[in-house]
N, C-alpha and C. Protein backbone atom coordinates (compact mmCIF):
# COMPACT_ATOMS: atom_id res chain seq x y z
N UNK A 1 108.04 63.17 -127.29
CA UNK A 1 107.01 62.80 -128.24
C UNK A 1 105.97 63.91 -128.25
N UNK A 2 105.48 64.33 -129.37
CA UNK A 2 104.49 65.43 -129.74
C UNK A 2 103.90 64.95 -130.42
N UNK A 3 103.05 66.29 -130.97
CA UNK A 3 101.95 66.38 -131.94
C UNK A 3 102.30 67.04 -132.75
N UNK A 4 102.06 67.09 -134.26
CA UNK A 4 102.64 67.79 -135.04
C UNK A 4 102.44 69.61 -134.84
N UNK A 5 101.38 70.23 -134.43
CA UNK A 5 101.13 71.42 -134.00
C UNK A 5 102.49 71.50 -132.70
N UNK A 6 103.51 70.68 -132.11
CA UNK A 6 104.47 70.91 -131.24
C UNK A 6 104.03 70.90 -129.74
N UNK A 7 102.92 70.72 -129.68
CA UNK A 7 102.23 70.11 -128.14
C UNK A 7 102.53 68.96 -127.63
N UNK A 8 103.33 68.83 -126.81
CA UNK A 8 104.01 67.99 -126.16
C UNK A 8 103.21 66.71 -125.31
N UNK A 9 103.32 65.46 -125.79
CA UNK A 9 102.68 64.26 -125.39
C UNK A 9 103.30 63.39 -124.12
N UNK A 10 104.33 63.53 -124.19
CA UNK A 10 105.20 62.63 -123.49
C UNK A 10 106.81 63.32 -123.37
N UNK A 11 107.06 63.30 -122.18
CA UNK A 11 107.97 64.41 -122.25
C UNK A 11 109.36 63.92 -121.02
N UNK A 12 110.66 63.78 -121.89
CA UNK A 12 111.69 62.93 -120.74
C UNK A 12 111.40 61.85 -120.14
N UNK A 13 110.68 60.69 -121.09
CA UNK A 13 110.31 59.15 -120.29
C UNK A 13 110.92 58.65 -120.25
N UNK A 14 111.74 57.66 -120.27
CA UNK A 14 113.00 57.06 -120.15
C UNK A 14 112.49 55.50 -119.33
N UNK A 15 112.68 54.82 -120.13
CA UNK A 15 112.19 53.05 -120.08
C UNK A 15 113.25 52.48 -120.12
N UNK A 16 113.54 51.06 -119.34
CA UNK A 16 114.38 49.73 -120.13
C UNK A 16 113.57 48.61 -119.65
N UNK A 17 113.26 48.38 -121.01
CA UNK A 17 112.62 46.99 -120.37
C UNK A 17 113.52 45.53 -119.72
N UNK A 18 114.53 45.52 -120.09
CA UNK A 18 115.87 44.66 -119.97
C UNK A 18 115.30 43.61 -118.37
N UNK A 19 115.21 44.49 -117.05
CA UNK A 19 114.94 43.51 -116.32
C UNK A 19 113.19 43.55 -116.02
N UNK A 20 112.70 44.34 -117.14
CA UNK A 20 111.11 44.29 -116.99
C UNK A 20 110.58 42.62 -117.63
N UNK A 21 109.57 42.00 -117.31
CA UNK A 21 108.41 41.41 -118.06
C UNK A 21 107.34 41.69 -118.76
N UNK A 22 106.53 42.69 -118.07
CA UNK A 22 105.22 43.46 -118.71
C UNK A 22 105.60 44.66 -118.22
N UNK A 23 104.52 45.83 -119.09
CA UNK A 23 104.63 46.88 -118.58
C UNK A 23 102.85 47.49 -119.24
N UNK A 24 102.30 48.14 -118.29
CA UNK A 24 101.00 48.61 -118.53
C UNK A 24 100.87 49.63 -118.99
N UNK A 25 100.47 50.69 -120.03
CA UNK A 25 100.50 52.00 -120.38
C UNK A 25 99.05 52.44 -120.18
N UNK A 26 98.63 52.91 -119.18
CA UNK A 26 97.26 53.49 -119.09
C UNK A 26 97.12 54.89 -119.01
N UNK A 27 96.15 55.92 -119.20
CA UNK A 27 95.81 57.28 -119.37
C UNK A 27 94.64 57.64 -119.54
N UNK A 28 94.16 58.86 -119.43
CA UNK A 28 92.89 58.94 -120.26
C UNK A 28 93.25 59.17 -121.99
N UNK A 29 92.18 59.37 -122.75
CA UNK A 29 92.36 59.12 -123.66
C UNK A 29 92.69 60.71 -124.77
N UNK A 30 93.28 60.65 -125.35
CA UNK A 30 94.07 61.69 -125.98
C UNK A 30 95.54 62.03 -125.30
N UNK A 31 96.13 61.13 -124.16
CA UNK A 31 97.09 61.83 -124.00
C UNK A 31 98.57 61.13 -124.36
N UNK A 32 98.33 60.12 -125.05
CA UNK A 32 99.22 59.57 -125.72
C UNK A 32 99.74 57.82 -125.63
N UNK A 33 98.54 57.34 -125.42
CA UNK A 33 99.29 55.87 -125.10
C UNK A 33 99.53 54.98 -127.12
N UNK A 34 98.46 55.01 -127.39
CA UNK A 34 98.44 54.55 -129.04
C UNK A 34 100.31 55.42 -129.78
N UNK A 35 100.08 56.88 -129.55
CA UNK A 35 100.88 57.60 -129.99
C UNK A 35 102.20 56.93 -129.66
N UNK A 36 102.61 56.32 -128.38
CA UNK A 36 103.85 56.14 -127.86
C UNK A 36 104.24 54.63 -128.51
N UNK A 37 103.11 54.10 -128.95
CA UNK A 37 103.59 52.44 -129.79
C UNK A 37 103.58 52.73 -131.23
N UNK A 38 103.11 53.75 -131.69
CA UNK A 38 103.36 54.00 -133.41
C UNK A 38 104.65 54.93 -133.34
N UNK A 39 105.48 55.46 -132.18
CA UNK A 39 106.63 56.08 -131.97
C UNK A 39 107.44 54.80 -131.89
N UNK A 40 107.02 53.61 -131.26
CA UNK A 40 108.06 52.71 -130.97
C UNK A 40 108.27 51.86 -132.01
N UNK A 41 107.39 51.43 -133.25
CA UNK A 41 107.09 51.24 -134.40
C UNK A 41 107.66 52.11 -135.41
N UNK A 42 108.18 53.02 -134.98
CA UNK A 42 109.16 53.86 -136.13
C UNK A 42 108.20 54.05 -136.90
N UNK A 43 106.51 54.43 -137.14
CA UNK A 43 105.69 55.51 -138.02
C UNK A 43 105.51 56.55 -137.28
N UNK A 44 106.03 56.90 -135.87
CA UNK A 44 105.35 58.25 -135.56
C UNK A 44 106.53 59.75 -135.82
N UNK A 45 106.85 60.54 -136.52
CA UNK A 45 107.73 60.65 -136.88
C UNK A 45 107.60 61.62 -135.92
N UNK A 46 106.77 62.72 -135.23
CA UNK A 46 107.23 63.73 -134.39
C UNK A 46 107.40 63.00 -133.13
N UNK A 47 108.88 62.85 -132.67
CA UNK A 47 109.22 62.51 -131.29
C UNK A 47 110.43 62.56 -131.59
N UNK A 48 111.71 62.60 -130.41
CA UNK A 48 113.03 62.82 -130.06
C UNK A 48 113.43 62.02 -129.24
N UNK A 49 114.76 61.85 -129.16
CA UNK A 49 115.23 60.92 -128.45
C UNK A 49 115.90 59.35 -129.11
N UNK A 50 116.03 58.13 -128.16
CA UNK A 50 116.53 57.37 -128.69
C UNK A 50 115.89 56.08 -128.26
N UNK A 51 115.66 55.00 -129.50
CA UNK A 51 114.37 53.86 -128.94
C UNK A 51 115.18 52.57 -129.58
N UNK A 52 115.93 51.80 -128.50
CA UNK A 52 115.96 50.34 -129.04
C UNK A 52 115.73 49.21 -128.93
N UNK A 53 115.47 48.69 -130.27
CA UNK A 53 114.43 47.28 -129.68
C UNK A 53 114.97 45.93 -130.65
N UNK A 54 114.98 45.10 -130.68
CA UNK A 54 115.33 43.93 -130.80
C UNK A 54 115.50 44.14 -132.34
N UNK A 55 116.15 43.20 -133.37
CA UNK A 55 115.77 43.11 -134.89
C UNK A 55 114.55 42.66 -134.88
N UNK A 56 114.28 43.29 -135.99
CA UNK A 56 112.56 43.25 -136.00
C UNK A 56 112.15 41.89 -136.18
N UNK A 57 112.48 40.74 -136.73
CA UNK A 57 111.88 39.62 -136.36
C UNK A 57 111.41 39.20 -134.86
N UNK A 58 111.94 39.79 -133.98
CA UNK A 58 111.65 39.66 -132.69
C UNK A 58 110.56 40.82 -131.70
N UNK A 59 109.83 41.11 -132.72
CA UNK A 59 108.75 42.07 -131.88
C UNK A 59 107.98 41.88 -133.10
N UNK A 60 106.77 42.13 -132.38
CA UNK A 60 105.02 42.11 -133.32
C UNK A 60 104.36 42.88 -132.44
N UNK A 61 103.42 43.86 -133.32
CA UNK A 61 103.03 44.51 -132.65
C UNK A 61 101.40 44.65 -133.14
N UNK A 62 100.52 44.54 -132.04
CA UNK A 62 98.80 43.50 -132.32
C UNK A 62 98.38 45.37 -132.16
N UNK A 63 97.35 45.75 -133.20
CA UNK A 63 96.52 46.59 -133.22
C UNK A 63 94.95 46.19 -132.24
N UNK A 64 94.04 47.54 -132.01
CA UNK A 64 92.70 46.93 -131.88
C UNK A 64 92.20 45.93 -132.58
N UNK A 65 92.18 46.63 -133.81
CA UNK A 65 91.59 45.66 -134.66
C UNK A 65 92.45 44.94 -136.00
N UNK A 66 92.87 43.62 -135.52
CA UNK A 66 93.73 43.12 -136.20
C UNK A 66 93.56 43.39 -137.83
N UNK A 67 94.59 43.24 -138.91
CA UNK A 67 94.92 42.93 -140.34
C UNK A 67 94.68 41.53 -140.43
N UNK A 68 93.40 41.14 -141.05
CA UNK A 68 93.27 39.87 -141.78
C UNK A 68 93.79 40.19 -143.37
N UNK A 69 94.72 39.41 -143.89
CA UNK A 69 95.09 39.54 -145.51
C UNK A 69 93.91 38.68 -146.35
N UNK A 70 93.26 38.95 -147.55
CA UNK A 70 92.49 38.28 -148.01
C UNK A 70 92.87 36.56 -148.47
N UNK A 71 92.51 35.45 -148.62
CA UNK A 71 93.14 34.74 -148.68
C UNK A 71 92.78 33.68 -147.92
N UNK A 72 92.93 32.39 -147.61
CA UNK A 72 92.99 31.02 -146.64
C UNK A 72 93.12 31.60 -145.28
N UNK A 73 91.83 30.94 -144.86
CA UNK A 73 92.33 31.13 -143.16
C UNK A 73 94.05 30.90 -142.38
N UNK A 74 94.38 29.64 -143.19
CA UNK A 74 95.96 29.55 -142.51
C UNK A 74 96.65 31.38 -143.25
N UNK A 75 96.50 31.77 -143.90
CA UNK A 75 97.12 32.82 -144.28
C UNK A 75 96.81 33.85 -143.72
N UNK A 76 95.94 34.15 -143.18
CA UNK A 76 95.10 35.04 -142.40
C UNK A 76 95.97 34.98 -141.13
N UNK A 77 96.13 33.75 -140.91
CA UNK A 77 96.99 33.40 -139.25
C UNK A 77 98.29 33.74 -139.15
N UNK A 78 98.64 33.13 -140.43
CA UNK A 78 100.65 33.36 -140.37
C UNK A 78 100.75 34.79 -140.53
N UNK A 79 99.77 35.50 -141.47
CA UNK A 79 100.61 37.04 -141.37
C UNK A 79 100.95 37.43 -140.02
N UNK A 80 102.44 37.92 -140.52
CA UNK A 80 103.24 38.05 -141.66
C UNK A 80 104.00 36.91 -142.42
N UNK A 81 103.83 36.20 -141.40
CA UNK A 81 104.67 34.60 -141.45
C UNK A 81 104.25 34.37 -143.41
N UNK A 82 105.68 33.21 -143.44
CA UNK A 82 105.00 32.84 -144.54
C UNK A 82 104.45 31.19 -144.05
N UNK A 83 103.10 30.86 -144.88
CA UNK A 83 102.49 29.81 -144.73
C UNK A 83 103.20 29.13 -144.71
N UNK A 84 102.82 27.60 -143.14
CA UNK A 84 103.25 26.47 -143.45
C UNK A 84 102.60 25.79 -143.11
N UNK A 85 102.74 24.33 -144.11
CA UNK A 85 101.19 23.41 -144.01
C UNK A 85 102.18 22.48 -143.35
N UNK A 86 103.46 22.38 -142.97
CA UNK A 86 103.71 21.05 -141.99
C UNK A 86 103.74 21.45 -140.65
N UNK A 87 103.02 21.99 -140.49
CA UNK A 87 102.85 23.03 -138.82
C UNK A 87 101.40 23.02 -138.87
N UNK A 88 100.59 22.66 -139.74
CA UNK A 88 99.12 22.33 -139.45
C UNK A 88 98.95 21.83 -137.99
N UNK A 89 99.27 20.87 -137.32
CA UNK A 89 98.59 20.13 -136.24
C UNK A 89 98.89 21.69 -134.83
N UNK A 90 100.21 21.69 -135.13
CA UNK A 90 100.46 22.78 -133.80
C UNK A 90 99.54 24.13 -133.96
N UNK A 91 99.00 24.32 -135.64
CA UNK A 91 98.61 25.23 -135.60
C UNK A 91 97.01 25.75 -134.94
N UNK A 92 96.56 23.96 -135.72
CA UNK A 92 95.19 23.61 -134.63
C UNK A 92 95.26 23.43 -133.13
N UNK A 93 96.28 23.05 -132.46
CA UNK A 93 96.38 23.16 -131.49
C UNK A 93 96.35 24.49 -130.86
N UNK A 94 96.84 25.49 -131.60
CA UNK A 94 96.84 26.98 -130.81
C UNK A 94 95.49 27.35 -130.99
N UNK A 95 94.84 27.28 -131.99
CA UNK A 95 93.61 27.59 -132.28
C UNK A 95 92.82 27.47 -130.93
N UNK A 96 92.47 25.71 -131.23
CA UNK A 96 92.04 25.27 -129.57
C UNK A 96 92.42 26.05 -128.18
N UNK A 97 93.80 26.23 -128.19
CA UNK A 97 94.39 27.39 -127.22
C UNK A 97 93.93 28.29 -127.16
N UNK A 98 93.26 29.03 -127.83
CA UNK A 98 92.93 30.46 -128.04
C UNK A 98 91.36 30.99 -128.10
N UNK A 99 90.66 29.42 -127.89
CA UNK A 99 89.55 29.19 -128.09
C UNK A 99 88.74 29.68 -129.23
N UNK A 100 89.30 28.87 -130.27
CA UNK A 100 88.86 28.99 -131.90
C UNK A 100 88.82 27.53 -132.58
N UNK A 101 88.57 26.69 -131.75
CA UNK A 101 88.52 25.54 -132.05
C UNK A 101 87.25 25.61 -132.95
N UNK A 102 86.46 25.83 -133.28
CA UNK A 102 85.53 25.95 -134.48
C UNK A 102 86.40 26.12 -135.97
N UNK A 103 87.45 26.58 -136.16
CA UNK A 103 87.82 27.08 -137.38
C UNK A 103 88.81 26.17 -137.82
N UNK A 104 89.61 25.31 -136.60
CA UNK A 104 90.59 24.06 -137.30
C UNK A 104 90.34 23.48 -138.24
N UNK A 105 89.32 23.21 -138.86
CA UNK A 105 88.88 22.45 -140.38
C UNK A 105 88.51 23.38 -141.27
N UNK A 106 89.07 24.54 -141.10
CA UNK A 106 88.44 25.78 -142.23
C UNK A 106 90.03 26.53 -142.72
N UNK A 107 90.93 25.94 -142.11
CA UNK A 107 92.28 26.80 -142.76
C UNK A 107 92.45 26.26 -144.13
N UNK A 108 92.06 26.25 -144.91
CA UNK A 108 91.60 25.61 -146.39
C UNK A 108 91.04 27.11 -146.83
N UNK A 109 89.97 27.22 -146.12
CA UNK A 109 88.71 28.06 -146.84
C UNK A 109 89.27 29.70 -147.20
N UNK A 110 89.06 30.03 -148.41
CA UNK A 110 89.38 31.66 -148.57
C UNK A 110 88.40 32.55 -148.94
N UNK A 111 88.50 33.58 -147.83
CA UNK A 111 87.36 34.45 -147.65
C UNK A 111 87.63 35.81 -147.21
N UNK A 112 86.76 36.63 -147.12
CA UNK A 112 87.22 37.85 -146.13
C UNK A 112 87.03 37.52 -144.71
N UNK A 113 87.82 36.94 -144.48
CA UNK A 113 88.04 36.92 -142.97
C UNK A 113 87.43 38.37 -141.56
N UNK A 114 88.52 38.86 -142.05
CA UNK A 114 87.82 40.17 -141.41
C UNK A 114 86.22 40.92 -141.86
N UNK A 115 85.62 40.09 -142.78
CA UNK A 115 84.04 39.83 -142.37
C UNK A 115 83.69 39.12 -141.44
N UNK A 116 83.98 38.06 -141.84
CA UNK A 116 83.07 36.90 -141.00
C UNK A 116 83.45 36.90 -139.87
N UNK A 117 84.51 36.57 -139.32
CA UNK A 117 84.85 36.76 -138.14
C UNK A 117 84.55 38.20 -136.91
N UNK A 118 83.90 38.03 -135.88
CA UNK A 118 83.74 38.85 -134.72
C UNK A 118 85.36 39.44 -134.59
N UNK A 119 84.68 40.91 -134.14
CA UNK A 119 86.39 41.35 -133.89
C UNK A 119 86.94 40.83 -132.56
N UNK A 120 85.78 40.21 -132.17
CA UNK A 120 86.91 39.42 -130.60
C UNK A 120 87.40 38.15 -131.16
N UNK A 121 86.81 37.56 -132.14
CA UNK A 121 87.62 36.70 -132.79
C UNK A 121 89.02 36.76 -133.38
N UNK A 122 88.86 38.33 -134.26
CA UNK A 122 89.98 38.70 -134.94
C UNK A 122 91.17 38.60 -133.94
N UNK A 123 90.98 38.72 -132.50
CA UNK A 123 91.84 40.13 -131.20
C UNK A 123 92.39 38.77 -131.14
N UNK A 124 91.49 37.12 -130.75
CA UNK A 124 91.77 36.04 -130.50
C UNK A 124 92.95 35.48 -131.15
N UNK A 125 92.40 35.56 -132.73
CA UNK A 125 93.39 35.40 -133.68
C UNK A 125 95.06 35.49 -133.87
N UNK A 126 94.46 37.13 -133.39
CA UNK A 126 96.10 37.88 -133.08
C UNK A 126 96.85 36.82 -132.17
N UNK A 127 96.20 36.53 -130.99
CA UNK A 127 96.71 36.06 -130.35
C UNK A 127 97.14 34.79 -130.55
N UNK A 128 96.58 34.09 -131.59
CA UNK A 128 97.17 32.97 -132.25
C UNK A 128 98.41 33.32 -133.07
N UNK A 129 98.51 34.48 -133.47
CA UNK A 129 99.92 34.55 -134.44
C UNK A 129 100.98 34.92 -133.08
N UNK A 130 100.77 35.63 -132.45
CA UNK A 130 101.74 35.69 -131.20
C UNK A 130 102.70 34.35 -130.75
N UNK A 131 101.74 33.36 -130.72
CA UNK A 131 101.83 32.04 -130.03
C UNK A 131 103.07 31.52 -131.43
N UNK A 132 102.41 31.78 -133.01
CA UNK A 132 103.56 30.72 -133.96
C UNK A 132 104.67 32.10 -133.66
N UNK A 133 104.51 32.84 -133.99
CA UNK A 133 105.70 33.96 -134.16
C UNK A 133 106.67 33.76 -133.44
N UNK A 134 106.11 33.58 -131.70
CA UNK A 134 107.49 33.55 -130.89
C UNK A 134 108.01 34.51 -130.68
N UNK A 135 107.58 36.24 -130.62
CA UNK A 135 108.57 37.08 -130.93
C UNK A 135 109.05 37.45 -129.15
N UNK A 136 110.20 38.43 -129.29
CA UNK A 136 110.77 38.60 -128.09
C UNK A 136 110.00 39.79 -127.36
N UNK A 137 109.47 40.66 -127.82
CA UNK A 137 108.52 41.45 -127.73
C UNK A 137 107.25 41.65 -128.00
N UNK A 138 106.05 41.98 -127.69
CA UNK A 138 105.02 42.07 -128.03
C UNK A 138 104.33 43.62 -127.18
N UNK A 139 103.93 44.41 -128.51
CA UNK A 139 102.95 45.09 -127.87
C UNK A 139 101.32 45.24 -128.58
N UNK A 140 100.57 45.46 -127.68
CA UNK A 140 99.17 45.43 -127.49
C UNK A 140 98.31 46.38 -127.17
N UNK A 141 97.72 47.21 -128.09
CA UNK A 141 97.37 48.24 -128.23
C UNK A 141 95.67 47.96 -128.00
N UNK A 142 94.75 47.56 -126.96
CA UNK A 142 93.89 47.66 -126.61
C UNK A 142 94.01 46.14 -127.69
N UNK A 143 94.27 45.48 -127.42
CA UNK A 143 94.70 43.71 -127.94
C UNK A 143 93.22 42.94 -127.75
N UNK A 144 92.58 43.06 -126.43
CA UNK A 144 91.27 42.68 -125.54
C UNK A 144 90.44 43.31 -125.53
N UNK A 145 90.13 44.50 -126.19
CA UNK A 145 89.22 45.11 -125.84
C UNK A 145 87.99 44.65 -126.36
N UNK A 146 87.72 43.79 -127.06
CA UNK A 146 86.22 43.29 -127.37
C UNK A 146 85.95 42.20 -126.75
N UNK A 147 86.98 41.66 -125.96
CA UNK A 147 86.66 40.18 -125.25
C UNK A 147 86.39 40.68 -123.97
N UNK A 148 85.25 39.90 -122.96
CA UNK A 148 85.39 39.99 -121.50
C UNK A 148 86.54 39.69 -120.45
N UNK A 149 85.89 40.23 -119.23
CA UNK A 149 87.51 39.87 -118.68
C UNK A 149 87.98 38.82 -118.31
N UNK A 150 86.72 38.00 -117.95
CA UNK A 150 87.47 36.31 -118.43
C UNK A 150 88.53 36.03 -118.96
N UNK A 151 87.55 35.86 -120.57
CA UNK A 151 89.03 36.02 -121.51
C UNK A 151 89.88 36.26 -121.54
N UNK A 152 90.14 37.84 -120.78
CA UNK A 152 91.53 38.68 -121.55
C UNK A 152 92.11 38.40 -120.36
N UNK A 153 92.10 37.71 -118.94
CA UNK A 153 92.53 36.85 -118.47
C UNK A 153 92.94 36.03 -118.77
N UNK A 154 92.56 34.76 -119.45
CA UNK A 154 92.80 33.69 -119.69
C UNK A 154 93.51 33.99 -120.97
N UNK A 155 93.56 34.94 -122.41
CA UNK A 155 94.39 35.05 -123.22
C UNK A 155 95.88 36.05 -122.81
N UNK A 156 95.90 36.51 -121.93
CA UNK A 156 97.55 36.80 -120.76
C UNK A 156 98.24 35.97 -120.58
N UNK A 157 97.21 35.06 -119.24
CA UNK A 157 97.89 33.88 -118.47
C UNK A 157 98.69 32.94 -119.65
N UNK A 158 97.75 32.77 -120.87
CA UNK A 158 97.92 31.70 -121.84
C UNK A 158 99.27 32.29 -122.48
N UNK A 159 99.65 33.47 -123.08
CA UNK A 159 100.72 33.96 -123.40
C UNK A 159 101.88 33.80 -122.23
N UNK A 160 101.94 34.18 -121.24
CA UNK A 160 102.46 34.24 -120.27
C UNK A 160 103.45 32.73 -119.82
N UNK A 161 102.07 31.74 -119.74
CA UNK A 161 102.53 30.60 -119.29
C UNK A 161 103.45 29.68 -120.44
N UNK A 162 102.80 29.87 -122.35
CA UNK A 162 103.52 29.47 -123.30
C UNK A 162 104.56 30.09 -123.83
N UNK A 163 105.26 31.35 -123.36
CA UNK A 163 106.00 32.34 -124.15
C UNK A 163 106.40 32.55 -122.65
N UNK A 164 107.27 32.26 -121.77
CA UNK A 164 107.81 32.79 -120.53
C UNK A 164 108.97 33.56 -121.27
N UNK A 165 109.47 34.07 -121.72
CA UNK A 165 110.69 34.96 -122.00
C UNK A 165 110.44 35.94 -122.94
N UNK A 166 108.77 36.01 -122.90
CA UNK A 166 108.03 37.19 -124.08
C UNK A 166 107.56 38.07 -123.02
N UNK A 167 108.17 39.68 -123.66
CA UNK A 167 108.07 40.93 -122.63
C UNK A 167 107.11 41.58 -123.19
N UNK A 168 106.02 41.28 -122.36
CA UNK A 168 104.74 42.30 -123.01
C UNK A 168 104.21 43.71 -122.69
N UNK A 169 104.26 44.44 -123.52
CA UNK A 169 103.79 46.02 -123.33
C UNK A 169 102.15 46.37 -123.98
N UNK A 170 101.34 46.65 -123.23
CA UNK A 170 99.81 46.97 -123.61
C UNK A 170 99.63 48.07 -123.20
N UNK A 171 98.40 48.25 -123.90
CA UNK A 171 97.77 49.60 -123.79
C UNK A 171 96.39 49.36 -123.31
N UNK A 172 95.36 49.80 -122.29
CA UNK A 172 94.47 49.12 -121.98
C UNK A 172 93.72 50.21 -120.65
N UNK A 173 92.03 49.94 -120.92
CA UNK A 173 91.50 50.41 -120.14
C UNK A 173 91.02 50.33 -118.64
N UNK A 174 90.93 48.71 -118.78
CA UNK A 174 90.65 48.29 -117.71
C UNK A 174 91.21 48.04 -116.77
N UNK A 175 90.84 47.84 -115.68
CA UNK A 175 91.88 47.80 -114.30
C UNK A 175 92.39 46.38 -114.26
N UNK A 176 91.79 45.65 -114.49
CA UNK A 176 91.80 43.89 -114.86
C UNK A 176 92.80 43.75 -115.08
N UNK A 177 93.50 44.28 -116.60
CA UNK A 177 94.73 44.28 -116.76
C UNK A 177 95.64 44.39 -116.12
N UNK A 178 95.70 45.16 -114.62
CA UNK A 178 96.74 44.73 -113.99
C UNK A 178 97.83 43.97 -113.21
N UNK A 179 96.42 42.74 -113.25
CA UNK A 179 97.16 41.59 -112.77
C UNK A 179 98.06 40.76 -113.66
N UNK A 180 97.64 41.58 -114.97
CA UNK A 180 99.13 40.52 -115.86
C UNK A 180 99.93 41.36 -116.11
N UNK A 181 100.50 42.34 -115.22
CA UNK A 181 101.72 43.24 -115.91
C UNK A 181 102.18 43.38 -114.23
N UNK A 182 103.50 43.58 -114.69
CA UNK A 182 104.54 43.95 -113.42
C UNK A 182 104.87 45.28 -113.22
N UNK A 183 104.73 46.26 -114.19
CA UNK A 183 105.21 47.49 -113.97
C UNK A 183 103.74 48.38 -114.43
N UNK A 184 103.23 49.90 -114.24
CA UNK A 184 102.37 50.31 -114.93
C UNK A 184 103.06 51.74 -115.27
N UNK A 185 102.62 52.20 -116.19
CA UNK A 185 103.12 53.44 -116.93
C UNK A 185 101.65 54.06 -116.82
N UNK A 186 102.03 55.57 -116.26
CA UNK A 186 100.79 56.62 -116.66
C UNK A 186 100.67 57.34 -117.18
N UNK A 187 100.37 57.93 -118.10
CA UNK A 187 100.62 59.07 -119.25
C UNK A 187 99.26 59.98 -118.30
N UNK A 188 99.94 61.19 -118.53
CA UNK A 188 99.15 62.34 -117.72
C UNK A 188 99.03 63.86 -119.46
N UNK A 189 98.42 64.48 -118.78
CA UNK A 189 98.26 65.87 -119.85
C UNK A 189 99.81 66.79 -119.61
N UNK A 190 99.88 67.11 -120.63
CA UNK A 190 101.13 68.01 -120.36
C UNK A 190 102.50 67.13 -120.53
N UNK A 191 102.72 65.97 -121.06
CA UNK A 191 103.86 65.25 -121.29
C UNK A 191 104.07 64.41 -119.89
N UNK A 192 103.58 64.34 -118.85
CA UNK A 192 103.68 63.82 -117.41
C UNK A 192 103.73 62.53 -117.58
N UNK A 193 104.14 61.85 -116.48
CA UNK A 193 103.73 60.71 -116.55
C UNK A 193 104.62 59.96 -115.26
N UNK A 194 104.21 58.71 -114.95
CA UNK A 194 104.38 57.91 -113.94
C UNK A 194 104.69 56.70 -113.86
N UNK A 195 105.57 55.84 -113.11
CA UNK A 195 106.16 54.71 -113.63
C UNK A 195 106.01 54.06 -112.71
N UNK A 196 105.04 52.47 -112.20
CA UNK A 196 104.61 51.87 -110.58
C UNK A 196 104.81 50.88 -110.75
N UNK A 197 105.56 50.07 -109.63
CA UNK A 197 105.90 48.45 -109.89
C UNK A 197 104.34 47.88 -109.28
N UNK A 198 103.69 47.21 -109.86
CA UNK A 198 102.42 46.54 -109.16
C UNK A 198 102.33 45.34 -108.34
């Protein structure tokens, strides 16, 4: 994986997640952790090698700052999903899960969401589409970073404990994070990098 100038980011990494659960990608910053999930996302086009991952119904992949679509709060939630109103109750229920129980009587309302809503709300959110999606994969590209570590505790454990057969890959600054991942990845300068069971 490079940079388009041919400066080398990541260099002979070689992953299987197969008997992994989580895996942590930490670094300082410029040396390629964002870069290595828009490579695994098939938009990063300078990189080599070979990357396979589930049919895409089975991976979602949560930005910093989530995509609200304009539109009904339930629509805001299902993207990409398509809306469903006989999944209302489970859907309030995740809400509550996710601690957004304020908004269960507002999936009606259409607005710019990604106004009104706090971006730790939005990150929350995400984490509500995780929960209907179900996917087999998930990665998380600084997913928490506007919530405390409470939270991004308690929105792990909560994935973790409702999705046991969901293999999560993040990107993340804090050390916190390492109590919800089993493996950590280090991206170093010069394509380096390091692979630690925790």
């Amino acid at each position: 994986m490079y940079l388009p100038n041919g400066d080398i980011l990541v260099k002979s990494c070689s992953l299987d997640m197969q008997d992994k659960h989580s895996l942590l990608i930490m670094g300082q910053s410029g040396v390629g952790k964002s870069t290595m999930l828009r490579t695994l996302a098939g938009i990063w086009p300078y990189a080599k090698g070979q990357i396979t991952l589930p049919n895409e119904n089975k991976f979602l992949f949560l930005p910093q700052k989530p995509y609200l679509p304009l539109g009904s709060l339930r629509r805001a939630i299902y993207y990409p999903l398509v809306e469903d109103k006989a999944q209302d109750d489970k859907l309030k229920e995740i809400l509550i899960m996710c601690q957004l129980g304020k908004l269960v009587n507002k999936l009606d309302e259409v607005d710019d969401w990604s106004r009104i809503l706090s971006l730790g709300e939005q990150q929350r959110l995400a984490f509500a589409r995780v929960l209907l999606y179900k996917p087999q994969y998930v990665f998380l590209d600084e997913a928490t970073s506007a919530t405390d570590e409470a939270l991004e505790q308690y929105l792990y454990s909560m994935l973790i404990k409702e999705l046991p057969e969901l293999k999560i890959i993040s990107i993340g600054h804090r050390a916190s994070l390492m109590e919800n991942h089993e493996y950590k990845l280090t991206l170093y300068s010069e394509g380096k990098w390091s692979l630690e069971k925790l």
